[in-house]
Protein backbone atom coordinates (compact mmCIF):
# COMPACT_ATOMS: atom_id res chain seq x y z
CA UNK A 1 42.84 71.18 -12.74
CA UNK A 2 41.65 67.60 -13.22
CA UNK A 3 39.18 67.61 -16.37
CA UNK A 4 36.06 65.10 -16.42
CA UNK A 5 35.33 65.74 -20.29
CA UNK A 6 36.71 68.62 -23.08
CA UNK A 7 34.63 68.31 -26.40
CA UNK A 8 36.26 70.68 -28.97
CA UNK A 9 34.42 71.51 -32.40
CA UNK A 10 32.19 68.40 -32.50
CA UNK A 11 29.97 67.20 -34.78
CA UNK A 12 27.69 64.02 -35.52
CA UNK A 13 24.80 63.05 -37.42
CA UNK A 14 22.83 60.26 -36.97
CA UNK A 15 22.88 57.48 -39.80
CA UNK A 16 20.35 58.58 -42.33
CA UNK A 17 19.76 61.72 -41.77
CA UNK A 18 20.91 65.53 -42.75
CA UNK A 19 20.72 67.61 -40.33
CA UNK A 20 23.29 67.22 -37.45
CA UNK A 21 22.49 65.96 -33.58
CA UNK A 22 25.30 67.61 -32.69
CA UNK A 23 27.09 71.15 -34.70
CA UNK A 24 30.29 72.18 -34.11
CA UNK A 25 30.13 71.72 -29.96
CA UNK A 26 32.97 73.45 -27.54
CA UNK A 27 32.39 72.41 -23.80
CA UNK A 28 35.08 71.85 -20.83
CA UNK A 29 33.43 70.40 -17.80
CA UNK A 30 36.19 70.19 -15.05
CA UNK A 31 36.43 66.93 -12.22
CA UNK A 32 33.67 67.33 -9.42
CA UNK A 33 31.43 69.92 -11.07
CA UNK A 34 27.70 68.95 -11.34
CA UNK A 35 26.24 69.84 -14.88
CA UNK A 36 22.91 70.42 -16.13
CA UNK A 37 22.13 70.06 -19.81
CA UNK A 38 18.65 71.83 -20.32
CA UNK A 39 16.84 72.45 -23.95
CA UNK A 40 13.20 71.40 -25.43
CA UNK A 41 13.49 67.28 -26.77
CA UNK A 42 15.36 66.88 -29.64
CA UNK A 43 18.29 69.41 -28.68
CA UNK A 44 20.89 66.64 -28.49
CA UNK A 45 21.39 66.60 -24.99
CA UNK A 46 20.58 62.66 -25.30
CA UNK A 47 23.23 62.32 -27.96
CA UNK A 48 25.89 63.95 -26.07
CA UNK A 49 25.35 62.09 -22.98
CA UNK A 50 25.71 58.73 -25.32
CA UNK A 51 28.58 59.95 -26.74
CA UNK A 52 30.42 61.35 -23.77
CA UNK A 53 29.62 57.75 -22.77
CA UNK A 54 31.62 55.60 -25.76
CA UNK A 55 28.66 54.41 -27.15
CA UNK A 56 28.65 56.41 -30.11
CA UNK A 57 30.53 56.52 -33.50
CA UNK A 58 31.15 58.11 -36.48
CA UNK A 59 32.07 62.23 -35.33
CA UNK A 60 33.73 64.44 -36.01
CA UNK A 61 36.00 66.55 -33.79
CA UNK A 62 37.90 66.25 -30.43
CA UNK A 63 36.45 64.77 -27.34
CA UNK A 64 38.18 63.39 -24.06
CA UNK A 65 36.57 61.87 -21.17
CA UNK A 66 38.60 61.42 -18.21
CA UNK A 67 41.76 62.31 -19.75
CA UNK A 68 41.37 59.98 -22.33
CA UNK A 69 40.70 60.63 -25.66
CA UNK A 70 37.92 58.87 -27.56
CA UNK A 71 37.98 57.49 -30.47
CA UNK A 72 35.42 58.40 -33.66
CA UNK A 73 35.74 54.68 -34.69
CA UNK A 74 35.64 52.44 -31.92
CA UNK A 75 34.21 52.07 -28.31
CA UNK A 76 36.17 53.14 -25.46
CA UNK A 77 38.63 50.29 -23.92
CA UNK A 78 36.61 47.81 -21.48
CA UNK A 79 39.34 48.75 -18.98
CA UNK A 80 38.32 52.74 -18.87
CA UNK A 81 34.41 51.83 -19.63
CA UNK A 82 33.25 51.29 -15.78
CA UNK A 83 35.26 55.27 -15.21
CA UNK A 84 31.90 56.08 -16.54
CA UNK A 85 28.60 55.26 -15.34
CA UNK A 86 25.51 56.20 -17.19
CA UNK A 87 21.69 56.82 -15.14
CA UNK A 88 19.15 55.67 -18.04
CA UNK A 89 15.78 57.18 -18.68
CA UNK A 90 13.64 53.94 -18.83
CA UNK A 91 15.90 52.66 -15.72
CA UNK A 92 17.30 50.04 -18.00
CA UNK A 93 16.71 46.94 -15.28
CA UNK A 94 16.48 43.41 -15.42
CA UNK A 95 12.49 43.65 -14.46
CA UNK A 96 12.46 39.62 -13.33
CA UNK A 97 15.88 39.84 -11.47
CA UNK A 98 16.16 40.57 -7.79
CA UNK A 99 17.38 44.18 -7.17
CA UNK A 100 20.48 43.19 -5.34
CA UNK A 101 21.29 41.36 -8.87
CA UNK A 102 20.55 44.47 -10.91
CA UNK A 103 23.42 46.75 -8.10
CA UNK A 104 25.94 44.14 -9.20
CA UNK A 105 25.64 44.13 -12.71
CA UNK A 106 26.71 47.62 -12.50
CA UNK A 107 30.34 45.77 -11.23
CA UNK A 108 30.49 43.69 -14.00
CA UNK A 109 33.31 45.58 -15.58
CA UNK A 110 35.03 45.95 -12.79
CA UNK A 111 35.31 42.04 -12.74
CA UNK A 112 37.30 39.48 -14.51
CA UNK A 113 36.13 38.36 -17.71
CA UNK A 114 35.80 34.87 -16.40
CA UNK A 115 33.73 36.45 -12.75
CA UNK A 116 31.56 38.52 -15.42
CA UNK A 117 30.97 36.05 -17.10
CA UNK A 118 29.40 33.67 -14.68
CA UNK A 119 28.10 36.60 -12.99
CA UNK A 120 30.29 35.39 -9.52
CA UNK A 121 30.86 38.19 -7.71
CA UNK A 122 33.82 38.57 -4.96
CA UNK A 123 32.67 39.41 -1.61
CA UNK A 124 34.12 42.78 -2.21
CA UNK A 125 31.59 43.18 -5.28
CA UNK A 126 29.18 42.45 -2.74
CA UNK A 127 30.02 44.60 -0.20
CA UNK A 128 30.56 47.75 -2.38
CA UNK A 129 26.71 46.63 -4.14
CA UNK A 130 25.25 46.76 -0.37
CA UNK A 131 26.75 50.16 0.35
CA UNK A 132 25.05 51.37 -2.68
CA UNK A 133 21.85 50.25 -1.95
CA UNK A 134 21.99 51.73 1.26
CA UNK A 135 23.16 55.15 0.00
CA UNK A 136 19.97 54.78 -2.06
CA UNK A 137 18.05 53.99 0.63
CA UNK A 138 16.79 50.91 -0.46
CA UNK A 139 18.71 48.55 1.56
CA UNK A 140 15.69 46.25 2.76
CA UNK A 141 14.67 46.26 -1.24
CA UNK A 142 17.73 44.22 -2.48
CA UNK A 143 15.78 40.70 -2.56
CA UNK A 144 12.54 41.88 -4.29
CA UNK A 145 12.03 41.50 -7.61
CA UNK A 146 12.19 45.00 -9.86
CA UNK A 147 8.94 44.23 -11.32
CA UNK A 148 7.38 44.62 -7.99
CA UNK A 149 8.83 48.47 -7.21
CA UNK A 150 7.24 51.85 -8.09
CA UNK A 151 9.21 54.26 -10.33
CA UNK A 152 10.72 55.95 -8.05
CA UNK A 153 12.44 52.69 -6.35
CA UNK A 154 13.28 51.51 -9.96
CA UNK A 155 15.02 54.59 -10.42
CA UNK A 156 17.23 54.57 -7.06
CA UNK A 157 18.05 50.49 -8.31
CA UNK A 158 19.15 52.48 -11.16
CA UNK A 159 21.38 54.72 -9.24
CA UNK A 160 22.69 52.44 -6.86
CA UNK A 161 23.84 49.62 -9.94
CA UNK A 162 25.84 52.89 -11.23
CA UNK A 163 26.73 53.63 -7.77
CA UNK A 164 28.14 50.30 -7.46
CA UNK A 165 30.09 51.08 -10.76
CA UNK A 166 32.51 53.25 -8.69
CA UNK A 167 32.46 56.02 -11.88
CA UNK A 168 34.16 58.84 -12.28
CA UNK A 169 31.64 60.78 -14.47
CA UNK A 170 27.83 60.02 -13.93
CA UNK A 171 25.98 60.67 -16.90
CA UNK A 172 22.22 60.77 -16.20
CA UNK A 173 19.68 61.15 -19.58
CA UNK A 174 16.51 62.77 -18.12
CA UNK A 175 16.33 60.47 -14.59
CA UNK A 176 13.18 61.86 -13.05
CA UNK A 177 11.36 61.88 -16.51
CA UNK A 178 8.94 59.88 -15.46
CA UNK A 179 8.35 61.13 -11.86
CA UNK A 180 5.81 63.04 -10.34
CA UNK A 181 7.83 66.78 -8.71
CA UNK A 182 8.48 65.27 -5.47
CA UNK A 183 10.08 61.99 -6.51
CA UNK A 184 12.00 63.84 -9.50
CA UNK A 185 13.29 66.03 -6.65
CA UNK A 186 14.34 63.26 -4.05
CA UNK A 187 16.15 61.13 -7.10
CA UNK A 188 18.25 64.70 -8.54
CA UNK A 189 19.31 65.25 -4.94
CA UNK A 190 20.42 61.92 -4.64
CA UNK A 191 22.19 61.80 -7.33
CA UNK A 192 24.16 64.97 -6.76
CA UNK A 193 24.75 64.17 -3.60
CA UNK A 194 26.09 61.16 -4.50
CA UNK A 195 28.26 62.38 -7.05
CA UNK A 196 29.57 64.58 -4.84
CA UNK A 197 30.36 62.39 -1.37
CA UNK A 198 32.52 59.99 -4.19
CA UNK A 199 34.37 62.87 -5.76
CA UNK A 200 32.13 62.35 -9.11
CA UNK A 201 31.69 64.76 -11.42
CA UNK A 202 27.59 64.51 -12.34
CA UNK A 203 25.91 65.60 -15.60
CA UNK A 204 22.24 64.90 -16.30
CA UNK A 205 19.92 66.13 -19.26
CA UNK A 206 16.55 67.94 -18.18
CA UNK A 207 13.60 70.01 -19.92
CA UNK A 208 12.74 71.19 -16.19
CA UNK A 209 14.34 74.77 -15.65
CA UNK A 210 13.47 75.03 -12.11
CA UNK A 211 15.09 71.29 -11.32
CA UNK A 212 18.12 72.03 -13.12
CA UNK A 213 18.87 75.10 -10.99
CA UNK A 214 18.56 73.16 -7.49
CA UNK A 215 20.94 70.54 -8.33
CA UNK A 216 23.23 71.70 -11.06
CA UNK A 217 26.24 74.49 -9.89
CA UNK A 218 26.35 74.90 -14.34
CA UNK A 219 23.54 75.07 -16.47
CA UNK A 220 24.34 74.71 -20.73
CA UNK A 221 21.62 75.14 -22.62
CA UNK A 222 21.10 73.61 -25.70
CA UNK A 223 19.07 74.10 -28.63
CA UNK A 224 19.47 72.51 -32.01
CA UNK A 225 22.43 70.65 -32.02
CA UNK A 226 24.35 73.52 -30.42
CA UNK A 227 25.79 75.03 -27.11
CA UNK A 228 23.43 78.43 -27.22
CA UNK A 229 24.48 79.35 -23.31
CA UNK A 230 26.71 78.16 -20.75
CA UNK A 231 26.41 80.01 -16.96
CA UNK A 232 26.92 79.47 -13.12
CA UNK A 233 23.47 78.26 -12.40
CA UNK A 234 23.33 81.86 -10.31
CA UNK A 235 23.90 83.85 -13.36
CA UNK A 236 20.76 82.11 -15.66
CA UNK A 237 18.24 84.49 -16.11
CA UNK A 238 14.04 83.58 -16.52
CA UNK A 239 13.97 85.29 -19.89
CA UNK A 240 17.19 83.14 -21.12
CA UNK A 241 15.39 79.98 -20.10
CA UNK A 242 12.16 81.19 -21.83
CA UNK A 243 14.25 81.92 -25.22
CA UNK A 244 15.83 78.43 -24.72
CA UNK A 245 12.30 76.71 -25.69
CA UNK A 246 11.06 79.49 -28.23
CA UNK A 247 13.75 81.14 -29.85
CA UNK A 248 16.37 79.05 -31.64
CA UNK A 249 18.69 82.54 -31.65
CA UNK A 250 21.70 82.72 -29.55
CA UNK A 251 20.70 84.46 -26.21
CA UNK A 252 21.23 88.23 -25.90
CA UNK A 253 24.07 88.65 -22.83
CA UNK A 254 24.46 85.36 -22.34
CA UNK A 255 27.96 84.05 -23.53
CA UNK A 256 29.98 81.00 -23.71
CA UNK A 257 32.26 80.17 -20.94
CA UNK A 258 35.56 80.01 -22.88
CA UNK A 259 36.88 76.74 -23.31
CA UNK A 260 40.56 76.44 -21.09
């Protein structure tokens, strides 16, 4: 079985502070699976998408992405960083840029140094940025500037530049945050459905319970820094996601799903 991550006993606190972001964590998520991470705000599902990502240091534990190991010290390789594309909350765009720009900075690392540099894409580059676009459905957008769109366009620019990526693992940190139901909807099944036509494994962070069940086949909960269930979306329970946002106690009959 191909693996997209394996965490094993992690830990990490941010600089500054006591209490961990992360305690003791155990999770296998394997190639093609699509993941929801669901707890109140400050359970650390934001911290483990960042880390799953390489942009973190300074933990403790095991953790492999791809079937690479990362390291506690240092940033992930720039050769393995485009195997991982990451969906931000605020969209992350360049607002004054043209949205066709913003799709190909997401192949930047999947350039030369020198082509990244002077931001000259191939025609390839270009080809595999139009296909995004179009997946997102914003194909007639890609000359208009990103200041000009609504949310939910920003948010399928978003997509489509880590479409363009070509990554292995989508990490997504609460994407449809800042949507109204039916938007937050449209961009989740996107997403999956992306993730899924490429072969992608897809994990994105939500505080919506009923969201998380129509696009994720695995919902972990997490409270506190820590893992307190991990279920086939089927088997998640309403009084399970109710103790997820008012008990900080493990979850009566809920286990984990043992780590292979």
């Amino acid at each position: 079985m191909s693996i997209a991550a394996q965490i094993d006993d992690l830990s990490f606190a941010h600089l500054g502070t006591d209490l961990p972001a992360l305690d003791r964590v155990s999770l296998f998520v394997p190639a093609g699976e699509s993941v929801a991470l669901l707890g109140p705000s400050g359970a650390g599902k934001t911290t483990l998408l960042a880390l799953l990502d390489g942009r973190l240091q300074g933990w403790a534990g095991r953790v492999s992405v791809l079937g690479a190991p990362l390291d506690p010290d240092h940033p992930p390789p720039r050769a393995r960083r485009p195997d991982t594309g990451f969906v931000f909350q605020e969209f992350a765009l360049v607002e004054r840029s043209t949205v066709l720009r913003n799709v190909l900075n997401g192949r930047l690392g999947r350039m030369s140094p020198l082509r990244a540099l002077l931001g000259s894409p191939t025609a390839h580059d270009l080809g595999i940025a139009r296909t995004a676009l179009a997946d997102c459905g914003i194909a007639d957008l890609a000359e208009r500037r990103v200041d000009s769109l609504s949310g939910g366009q920003r948010q399928r620019v978003a997509i489509a530049r880590c479409l363009a990526q070509e990554p292995r693992l989508i990490l997504a940190d609460e994407p449809v945050s800042n949507l109204d139901p039916a938007r937050a909807g449209e961009i989740l099944a996107l997403l999956t459905a992306a993730a899924r036509a490429r072969g992608a494994t897809a994990m994105f962070s939500s505080h919506q319970p009923d969201l998380a069940r129509r696009f994720a086949q695995r919902i972990i909960g997490i409270r506190g820094g820590r893992i307190v269930f991990d279920v086939p979306t089927s088997e998640l329970n309403e009084d399970a996601t109710a103790d997820l946002y008012r008990d900080p106690k493990p979850m009566p009959g809920i286990g984990l799903r043992a780590v292979s």
